[in-house]
N, C-alpha and C. Protein backbone atom coordinates (compact mmCIF):
# COMPACT_ATOMS: atom_id res chain seq x y z
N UNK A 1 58.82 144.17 66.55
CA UNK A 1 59.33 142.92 67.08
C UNK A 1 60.85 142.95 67.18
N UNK A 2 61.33 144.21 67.27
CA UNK A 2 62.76 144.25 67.35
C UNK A 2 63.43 144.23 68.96
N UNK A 3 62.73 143.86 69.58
CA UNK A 3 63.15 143.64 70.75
C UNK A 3 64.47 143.13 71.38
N UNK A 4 64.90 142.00 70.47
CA UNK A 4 65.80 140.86 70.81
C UNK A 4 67.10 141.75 70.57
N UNK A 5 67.00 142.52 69.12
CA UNK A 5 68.09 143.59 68.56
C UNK A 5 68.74 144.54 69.29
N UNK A 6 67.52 145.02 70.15
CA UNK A 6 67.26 146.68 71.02
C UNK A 6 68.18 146.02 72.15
N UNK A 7 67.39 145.25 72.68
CA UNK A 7 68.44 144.50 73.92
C UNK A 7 69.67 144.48 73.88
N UNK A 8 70.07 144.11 73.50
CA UNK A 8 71.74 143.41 72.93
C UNK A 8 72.15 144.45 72.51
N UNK A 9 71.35 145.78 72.13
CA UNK A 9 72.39 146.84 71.91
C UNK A 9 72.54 147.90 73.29
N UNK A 10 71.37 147.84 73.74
CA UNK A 10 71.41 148.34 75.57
C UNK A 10 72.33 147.68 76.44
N UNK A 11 72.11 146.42 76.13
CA UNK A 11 73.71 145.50 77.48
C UNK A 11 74.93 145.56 76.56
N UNK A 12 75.00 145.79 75.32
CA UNK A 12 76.21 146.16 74.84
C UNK A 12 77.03 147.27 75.02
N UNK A 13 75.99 148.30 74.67
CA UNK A 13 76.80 149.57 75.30
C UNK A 13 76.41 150.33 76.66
N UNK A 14 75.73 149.60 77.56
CA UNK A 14 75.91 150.28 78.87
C UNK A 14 75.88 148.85 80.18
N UNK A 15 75.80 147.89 79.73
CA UNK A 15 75.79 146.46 80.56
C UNK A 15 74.29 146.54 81.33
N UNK A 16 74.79 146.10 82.21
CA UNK A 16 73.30 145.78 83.00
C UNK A 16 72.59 144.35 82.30
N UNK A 17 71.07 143.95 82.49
CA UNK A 17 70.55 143.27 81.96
C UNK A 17 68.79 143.62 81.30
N UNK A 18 68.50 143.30 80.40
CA UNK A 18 67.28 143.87 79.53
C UNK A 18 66.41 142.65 79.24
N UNK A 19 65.06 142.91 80.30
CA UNK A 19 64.23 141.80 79.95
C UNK A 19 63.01 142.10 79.33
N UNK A 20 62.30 141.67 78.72
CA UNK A 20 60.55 141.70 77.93
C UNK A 20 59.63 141.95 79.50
N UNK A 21 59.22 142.88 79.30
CA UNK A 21 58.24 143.16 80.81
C UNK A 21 56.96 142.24 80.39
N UNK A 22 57.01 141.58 81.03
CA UNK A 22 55.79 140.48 80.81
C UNK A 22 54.32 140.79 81.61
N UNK A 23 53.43 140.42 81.34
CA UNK A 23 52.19 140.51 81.56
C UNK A 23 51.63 140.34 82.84
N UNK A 24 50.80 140.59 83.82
CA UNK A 24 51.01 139.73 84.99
C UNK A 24 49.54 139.41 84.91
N UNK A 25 48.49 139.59 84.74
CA UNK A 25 46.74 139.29 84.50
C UNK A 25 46.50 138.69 83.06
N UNK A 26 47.83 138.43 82.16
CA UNK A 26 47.18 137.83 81.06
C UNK A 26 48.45 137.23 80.14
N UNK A 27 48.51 136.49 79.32
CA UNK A 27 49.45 135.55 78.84
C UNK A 27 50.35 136.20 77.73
N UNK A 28 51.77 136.71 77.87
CA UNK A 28 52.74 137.16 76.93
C UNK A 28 53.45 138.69 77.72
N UNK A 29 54.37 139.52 76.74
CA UNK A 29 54.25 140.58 77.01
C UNK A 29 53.20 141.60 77.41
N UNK A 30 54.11 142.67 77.91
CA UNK A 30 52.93 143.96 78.30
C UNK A 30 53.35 144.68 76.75
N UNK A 31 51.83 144.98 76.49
CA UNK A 31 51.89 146.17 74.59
C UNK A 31 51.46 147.45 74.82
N UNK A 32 51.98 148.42 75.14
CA UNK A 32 51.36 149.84 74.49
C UNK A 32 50.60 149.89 74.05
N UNK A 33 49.33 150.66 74.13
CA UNK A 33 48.27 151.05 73.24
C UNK A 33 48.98 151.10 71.62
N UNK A 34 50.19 151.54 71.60
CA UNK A 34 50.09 151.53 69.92
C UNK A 34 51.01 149.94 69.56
N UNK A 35 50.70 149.50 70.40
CA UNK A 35 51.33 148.17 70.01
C UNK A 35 52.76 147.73 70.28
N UNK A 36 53.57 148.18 70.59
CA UNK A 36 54.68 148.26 71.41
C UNK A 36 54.80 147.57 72.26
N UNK A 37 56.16 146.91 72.28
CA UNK A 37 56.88 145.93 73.53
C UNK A 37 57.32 147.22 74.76
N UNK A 38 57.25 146.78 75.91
CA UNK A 38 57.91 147.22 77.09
C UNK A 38 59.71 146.71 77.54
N UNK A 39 60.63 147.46 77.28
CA UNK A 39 61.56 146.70 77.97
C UNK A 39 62.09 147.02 79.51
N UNK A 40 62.15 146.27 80.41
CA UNK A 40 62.79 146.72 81.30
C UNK A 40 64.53 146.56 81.45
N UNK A 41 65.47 147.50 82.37
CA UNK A 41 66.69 147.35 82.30
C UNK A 41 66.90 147.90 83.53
N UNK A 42 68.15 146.58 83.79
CA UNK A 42 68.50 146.67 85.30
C UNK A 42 70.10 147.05 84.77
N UNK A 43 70.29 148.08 85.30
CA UNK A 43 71.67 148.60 85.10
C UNK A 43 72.22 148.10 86.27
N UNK A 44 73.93 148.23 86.09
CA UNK A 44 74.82 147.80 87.62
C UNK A 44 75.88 148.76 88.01
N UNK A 45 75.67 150.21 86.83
CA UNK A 45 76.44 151.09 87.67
C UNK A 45 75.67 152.59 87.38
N UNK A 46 76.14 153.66 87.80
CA UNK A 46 75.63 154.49 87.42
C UNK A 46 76.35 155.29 86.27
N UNK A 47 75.60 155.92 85.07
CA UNK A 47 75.85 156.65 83.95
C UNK A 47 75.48 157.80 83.73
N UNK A 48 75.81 158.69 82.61
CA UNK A 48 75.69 160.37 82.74
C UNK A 48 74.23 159.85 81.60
N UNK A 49 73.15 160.56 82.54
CA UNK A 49 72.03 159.70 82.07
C UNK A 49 71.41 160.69 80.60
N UNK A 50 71.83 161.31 80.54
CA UNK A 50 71.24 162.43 79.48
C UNK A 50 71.94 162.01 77.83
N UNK A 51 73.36 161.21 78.42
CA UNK A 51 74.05 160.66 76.83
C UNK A 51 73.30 159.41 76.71
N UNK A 52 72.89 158.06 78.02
CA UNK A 52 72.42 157.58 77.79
C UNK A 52 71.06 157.27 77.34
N UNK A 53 70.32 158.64 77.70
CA UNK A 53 68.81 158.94 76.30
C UNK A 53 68.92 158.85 75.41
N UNK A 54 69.88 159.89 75.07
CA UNK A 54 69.83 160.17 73.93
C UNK A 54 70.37 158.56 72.72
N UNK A 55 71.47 157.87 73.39
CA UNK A 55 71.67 156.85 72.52
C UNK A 55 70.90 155.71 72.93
N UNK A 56 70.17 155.51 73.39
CA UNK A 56 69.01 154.39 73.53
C UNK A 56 68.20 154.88 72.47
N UNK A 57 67.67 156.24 72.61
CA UNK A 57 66.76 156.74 71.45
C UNK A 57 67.49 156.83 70.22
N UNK A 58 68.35 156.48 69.97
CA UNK A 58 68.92 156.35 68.56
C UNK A 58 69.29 154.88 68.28
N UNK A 59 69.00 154.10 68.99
CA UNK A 59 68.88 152.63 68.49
C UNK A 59 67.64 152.68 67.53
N UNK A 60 67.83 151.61 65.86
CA UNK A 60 66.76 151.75 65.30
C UNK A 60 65.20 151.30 65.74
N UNK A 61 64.41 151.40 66.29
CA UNK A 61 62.94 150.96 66.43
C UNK A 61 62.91 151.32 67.96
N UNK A 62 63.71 151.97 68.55
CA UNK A 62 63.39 152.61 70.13
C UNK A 62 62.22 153.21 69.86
N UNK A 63 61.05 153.69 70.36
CA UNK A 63 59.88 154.72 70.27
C UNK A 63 60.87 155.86 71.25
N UNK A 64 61.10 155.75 72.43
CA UNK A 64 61.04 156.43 73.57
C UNK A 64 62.00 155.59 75.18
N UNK A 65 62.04 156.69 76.01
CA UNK A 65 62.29 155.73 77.36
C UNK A 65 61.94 156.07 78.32
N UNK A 66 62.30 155.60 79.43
CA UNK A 66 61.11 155.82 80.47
C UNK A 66 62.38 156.81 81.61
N UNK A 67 63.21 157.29 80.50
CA UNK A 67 64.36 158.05 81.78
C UNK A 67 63.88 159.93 81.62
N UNK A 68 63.74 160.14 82.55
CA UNK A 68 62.94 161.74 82.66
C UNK A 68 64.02 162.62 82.79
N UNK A 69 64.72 162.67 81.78
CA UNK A 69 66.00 163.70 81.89
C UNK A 69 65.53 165.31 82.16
N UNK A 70 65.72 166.13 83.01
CA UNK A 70 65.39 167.70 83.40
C UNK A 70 64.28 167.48 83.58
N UNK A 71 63.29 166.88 84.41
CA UNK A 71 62.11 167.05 84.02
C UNK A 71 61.20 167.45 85.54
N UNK A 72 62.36 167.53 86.69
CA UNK A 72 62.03 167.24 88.00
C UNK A 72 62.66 168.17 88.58
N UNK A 73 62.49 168.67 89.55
CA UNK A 73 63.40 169.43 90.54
C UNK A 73 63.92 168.67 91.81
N UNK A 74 63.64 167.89 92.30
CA UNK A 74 63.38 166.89 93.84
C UNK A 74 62.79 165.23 93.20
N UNK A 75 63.87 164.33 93.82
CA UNK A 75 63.85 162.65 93.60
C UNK A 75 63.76 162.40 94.80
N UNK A 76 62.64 161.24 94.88
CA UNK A 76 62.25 160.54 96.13
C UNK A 76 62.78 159.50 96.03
N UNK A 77 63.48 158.63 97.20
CA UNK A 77 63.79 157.16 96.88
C UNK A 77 63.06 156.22 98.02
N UNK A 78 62.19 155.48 97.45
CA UNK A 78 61.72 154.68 98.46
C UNK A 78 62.61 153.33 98.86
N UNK A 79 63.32 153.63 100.07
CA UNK A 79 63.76 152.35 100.40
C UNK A 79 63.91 150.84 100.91
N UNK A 80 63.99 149.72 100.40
CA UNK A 80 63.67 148.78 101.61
C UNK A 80 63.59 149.04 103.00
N UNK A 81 64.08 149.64 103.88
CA UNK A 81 63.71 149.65 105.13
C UNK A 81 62.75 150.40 105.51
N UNK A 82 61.78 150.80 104.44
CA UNK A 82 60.75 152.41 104.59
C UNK A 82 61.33 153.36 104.28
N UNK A 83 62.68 153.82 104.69
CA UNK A 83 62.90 155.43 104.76
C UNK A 83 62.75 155.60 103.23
N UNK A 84 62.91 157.06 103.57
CA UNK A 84 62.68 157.51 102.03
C UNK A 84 63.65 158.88 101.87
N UNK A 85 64.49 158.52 100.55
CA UNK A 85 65.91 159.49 100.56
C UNK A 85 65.63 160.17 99.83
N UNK A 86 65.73 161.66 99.86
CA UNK A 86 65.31 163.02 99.16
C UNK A 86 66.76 163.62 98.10
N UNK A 87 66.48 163.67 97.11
CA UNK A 87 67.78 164.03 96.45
C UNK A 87 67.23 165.05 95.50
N UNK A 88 67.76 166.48 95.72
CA UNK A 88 67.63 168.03 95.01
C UNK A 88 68.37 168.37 93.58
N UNK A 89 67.43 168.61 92.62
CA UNK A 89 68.54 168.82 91.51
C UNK A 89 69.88 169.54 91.75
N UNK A 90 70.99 169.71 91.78
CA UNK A 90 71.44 168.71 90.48
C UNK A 90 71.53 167.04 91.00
N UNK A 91 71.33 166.14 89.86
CA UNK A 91 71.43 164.87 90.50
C UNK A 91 72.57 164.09 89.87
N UNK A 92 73.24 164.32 90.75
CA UNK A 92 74.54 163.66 90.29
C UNK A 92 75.10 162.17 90.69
């Protein structure tokens, strides 16, 4: 239930905004099979994303995150207008 903590330390040290991913077929948060809150975060600039793993995952009660550092060779971006923008490691 450390959610409120985790937050406030994500918009503290990288800004953006961090909300409770809420449920959409049933009443409250979305839980992980092991019981776990979901957070989502809307960042507003871009960061060297491999320091920012690593210190999200060192906030106390982080499990994990949903940022796939090395894990890809080729990023797809689907855009509002349809197109879709192809970006080759390295991703800078």
């Amino acid at each position: 239930m450390a959610y409120v903590p985790v937050s406030r330390a994500v918009t503290w040290k990288f800004g953006g905004e961090v909300q409770l991913q809420m449920a959409v077929h049933k009443a409250g948060p979305v839980v992980t099979d092991n019981g776990n809150f979901i957070l989502d975060w809307k960042f507003d600039c871009a960061h060297k994303w491999s320091e920012v793993n690593i210190a999200i995952k060192m906030i106390l009660s982080v499990v994990d995150t949903g940022l796939f550092i090395n894990m890809v060779e080729r990023v797809y971006f689907g855009m509002q207008d349809g197109s879709v923008t192809v970006r080759e490691k390295p991703f800078c």
